[in-house]
PDB file of N, CA and C in Angstrom:
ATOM      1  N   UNK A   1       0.826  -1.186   0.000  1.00  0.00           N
ATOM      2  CA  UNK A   1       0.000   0.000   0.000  1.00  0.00           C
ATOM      3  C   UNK A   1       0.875   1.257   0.000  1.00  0.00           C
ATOM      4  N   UNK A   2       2.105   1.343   0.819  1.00  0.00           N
ATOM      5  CA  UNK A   2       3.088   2.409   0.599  1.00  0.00           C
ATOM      6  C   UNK A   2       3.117   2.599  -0.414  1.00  0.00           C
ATOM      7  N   UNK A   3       3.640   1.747  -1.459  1.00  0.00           N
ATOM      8  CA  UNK A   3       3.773   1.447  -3.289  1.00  0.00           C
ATOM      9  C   UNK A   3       3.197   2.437  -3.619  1.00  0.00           C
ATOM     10  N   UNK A   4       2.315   2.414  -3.563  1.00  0.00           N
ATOM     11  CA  UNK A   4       0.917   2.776  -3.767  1.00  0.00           C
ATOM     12  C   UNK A   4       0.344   3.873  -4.052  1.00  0.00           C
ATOM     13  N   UNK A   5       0.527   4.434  -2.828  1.00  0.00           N
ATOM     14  CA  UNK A   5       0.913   6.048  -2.276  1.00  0.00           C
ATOM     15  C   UNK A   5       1.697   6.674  -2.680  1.00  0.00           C
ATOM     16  N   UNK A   6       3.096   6.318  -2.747  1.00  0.00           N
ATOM     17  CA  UNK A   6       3.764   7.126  -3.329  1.00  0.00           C
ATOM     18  C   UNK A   6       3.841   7.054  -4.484  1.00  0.00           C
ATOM     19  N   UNK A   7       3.917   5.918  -5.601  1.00  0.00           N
ATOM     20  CA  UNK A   7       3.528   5.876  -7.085  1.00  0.00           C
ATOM     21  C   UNK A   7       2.478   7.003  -7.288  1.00  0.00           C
ATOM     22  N   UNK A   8       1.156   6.924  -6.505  1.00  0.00           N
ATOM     23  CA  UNK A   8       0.423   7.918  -7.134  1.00  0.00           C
ATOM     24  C   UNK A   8       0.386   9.411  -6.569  1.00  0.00           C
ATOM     25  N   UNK A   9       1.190   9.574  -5.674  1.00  0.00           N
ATOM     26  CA  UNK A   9       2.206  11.413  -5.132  1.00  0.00           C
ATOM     27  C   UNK A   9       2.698  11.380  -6.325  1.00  0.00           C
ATOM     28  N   UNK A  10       3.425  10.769  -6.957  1.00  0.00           N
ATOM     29  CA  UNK A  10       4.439  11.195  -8.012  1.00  0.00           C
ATOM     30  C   UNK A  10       3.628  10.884  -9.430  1.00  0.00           C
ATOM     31  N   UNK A  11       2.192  10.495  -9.700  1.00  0.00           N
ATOM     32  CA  UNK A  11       1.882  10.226 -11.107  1.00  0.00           C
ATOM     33  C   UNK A  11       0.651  11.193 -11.590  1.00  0.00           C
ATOM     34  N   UNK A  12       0.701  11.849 -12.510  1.00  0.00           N
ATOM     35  CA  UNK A  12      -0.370  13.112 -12.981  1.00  0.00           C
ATOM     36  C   UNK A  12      -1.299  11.950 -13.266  1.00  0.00           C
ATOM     37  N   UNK A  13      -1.408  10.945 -13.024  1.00  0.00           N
ATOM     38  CA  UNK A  13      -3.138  10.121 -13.789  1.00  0.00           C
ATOM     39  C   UNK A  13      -3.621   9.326 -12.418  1.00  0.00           C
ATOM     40  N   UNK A  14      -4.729   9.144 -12.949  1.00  0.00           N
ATOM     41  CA  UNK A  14      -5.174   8.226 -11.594  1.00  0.00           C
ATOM     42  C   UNK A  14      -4.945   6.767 -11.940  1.00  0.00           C
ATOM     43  N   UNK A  15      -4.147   6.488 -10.322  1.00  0.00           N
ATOM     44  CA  UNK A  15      -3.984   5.073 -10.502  1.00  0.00           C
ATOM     45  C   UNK A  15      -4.842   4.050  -9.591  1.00  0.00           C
ATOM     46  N   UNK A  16      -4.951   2.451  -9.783  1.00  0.00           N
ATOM     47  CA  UNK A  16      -5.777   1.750  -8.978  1.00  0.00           C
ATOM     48  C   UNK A  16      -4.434   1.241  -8.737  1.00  0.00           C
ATOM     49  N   UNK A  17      -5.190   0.634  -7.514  1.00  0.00           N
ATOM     50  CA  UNK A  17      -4.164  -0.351  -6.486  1.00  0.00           C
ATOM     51  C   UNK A  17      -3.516  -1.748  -7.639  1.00  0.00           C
ATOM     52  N   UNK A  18      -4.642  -1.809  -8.112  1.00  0.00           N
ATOM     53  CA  UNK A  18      -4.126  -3.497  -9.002  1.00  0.00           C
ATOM     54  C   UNK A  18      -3.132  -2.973 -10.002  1.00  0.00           C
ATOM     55  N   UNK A  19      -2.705  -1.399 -10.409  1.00  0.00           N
ATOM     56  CA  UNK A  19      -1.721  -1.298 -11.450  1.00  0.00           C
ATOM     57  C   UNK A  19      -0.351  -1.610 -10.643  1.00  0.00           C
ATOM     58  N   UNK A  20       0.060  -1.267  -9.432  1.00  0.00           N
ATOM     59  CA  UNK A  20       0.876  -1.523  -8.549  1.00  0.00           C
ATOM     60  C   UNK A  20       0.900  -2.890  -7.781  1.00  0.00           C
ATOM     61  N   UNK A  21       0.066  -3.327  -6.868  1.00  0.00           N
ATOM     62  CA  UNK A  21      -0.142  -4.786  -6.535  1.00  0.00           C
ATOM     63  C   UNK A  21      -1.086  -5.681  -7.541  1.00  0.00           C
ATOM     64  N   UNK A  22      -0.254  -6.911  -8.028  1.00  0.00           N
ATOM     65  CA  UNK A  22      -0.969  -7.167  -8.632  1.00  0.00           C
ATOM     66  C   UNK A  22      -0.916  -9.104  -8.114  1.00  0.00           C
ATOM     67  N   UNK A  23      -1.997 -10.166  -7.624  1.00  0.00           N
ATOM     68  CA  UNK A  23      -2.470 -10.670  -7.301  1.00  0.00           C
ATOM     69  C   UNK A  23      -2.791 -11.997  -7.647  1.00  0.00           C
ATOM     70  N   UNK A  24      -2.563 -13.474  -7.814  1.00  0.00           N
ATOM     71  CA  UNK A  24      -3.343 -14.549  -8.988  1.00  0.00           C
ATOM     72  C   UNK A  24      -4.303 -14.260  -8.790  1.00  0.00           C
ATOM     73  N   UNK A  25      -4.940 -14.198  -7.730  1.00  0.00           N
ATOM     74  CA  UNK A  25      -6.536 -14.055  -7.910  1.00  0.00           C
ATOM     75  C   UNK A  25      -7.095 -12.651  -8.372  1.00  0.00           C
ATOM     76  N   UNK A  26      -6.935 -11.763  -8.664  1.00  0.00           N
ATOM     77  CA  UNK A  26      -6.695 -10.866  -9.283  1.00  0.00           C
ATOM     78  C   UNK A  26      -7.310 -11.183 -10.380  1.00  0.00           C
ATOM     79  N   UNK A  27      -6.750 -12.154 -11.388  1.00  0.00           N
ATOM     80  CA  UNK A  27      -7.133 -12.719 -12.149  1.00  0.00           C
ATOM     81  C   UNK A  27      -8.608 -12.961 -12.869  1.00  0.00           C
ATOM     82  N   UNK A  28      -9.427 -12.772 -13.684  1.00  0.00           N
ATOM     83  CA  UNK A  28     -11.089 -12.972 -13.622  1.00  0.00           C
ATOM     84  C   UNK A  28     -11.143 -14.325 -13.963  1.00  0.00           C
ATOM     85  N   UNK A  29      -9.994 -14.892 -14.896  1.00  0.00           N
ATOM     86  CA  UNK A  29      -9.984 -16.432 -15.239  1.00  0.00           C
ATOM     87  C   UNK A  29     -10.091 -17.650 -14.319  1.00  0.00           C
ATOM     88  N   UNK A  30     -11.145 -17.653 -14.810  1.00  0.00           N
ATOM     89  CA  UNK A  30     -11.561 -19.081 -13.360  1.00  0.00           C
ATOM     90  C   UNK A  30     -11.285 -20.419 -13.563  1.00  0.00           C
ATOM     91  N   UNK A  31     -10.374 -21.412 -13.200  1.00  0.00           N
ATOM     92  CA  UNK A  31     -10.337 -22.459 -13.724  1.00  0.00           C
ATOM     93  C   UNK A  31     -11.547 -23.531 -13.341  1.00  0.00           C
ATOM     94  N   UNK A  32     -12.331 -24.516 -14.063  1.00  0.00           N
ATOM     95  CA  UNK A  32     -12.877 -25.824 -14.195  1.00  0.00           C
ATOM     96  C   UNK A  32     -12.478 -26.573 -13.052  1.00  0.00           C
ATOM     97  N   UNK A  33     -13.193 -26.361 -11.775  1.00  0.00           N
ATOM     98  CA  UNK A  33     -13.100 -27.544 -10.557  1.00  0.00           C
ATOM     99  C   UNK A  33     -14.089 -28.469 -10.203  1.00  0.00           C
ATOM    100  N   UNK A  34     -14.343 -28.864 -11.099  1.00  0.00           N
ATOM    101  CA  UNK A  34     -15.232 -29.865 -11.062  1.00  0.00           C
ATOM    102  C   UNK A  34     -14.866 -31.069 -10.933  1.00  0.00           C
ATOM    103  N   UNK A  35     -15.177 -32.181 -10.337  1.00  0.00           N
ATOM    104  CA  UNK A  35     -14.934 -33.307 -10.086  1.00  0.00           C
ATOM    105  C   UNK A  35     -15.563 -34.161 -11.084  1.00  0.00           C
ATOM    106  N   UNK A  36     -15.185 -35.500 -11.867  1.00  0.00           N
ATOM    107  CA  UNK A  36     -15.987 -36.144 -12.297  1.00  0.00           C
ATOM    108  C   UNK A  36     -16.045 -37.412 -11.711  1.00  0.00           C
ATOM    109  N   UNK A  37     -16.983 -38.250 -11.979  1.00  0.00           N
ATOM    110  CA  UNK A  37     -16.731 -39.762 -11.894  1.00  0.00           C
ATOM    111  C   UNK A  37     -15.695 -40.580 -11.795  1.00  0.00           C
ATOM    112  N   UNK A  38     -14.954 -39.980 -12.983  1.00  0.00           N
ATOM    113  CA  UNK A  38     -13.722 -40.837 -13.627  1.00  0.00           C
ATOM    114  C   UNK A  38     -12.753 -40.565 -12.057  1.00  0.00           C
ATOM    115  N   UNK A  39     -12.716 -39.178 -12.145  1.00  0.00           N
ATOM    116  CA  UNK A  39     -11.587 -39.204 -10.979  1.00  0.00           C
ATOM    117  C   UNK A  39     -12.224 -39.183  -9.504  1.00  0.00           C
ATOM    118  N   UNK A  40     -13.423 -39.252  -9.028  1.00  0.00           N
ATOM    119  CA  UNK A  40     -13.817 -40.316  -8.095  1.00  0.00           C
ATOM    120  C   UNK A  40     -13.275 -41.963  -7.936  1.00  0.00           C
ATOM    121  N   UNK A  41     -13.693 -42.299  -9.078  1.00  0.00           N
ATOM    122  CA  UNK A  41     -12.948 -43.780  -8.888  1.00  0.00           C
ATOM    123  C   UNK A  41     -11.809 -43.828  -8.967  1.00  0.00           C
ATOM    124  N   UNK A  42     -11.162 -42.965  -9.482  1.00  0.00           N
ATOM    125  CA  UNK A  42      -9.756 -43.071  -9.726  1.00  0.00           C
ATOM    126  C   UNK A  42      -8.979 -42.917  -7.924  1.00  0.00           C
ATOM    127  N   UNK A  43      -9.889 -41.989  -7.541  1.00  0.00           N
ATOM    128  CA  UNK A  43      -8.990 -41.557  -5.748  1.00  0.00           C
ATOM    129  C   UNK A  43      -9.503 -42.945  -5.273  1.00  0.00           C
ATOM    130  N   UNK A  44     -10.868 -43.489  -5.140  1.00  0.00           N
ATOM    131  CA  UNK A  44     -11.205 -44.437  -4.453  1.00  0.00           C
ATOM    132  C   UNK A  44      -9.767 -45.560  -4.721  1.00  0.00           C
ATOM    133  N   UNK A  45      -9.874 -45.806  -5.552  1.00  0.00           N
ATOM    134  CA  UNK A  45      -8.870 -47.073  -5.833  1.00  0.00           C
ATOM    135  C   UNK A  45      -7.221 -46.589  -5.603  1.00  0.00           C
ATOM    136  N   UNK A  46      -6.992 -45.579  -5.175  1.00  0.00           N
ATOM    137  CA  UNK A  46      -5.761 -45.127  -4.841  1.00  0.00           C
ATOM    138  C   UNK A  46      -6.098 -45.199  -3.058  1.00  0.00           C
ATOM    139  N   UNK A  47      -7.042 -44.437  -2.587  1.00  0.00           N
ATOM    140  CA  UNK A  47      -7.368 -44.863  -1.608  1.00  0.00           C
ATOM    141  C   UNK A  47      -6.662 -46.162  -0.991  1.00  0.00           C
ATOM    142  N   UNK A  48      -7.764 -46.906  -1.534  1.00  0.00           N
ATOM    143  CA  UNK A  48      -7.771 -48.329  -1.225  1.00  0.00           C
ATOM    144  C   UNK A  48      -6.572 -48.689  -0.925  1.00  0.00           C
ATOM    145  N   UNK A  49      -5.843 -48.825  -1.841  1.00  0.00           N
ATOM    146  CA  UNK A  49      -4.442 -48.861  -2.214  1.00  0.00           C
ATOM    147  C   UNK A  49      -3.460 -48.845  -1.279  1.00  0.00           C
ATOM    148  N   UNK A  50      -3.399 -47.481  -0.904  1.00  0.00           N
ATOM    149  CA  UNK A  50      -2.690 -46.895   0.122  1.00  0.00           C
ATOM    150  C   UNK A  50      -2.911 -47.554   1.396  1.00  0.00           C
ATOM    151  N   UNK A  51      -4.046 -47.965   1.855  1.00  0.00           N
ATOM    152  CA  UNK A  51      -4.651 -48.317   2.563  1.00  0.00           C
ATOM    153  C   UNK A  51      -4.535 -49.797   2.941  1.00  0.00           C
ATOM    154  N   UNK A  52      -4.464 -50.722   1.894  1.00  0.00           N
ATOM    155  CA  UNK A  52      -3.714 -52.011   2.054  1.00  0.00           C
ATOM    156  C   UNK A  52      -2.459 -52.130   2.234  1.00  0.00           C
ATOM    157  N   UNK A  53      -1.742 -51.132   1.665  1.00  0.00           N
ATOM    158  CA  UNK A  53      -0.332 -51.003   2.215  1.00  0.00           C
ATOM    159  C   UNK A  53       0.236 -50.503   3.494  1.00  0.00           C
ATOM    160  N   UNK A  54      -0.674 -49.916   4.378  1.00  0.00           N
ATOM    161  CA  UNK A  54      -0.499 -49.430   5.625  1.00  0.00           C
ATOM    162  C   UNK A  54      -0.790 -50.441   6.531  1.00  0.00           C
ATOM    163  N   UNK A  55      -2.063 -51.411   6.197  1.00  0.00           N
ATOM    164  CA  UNK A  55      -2.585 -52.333   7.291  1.00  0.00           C
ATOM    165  C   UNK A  55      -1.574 -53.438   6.879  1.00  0.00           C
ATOM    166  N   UNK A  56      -0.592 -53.807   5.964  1.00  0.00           N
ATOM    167  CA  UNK A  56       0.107 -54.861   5.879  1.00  0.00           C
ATOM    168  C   UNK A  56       1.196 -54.871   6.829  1.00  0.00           C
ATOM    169  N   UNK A  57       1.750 -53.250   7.084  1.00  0.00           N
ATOM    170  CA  UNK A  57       2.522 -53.233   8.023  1.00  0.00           C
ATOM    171  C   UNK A  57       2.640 -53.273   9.320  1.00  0.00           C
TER     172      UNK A  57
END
């Protein structure tokens, strides 16, 4: 926020905070988090997995 402040003491235009800090989320691009099926079963059986290998020991 200092940045900020003084960038815009010293700039004849108006500035926003995001020209100085700038953020990923910031970002408007939203990525696809959706879960499907496929990778439901896919964790289950990794699960599992993991899981037989812990109780063997």
């Amino acid at each position: 926020m200092i940045a900020y402040i003084i960038a815009q003491c010293n700039s004849s235009k108006q500035l926003k905070v995001t020209d100085i800090l700038k953020f990923d989320w910031d970002n408007e691009h939203k990525e696809d988090t959706t879960i499907t099926q496929e990778d439901v079963t896919r964790l289950k059986a990794k699960a599992t997995s993991i899981a037989k290998t812990l109780n063997t020991k």
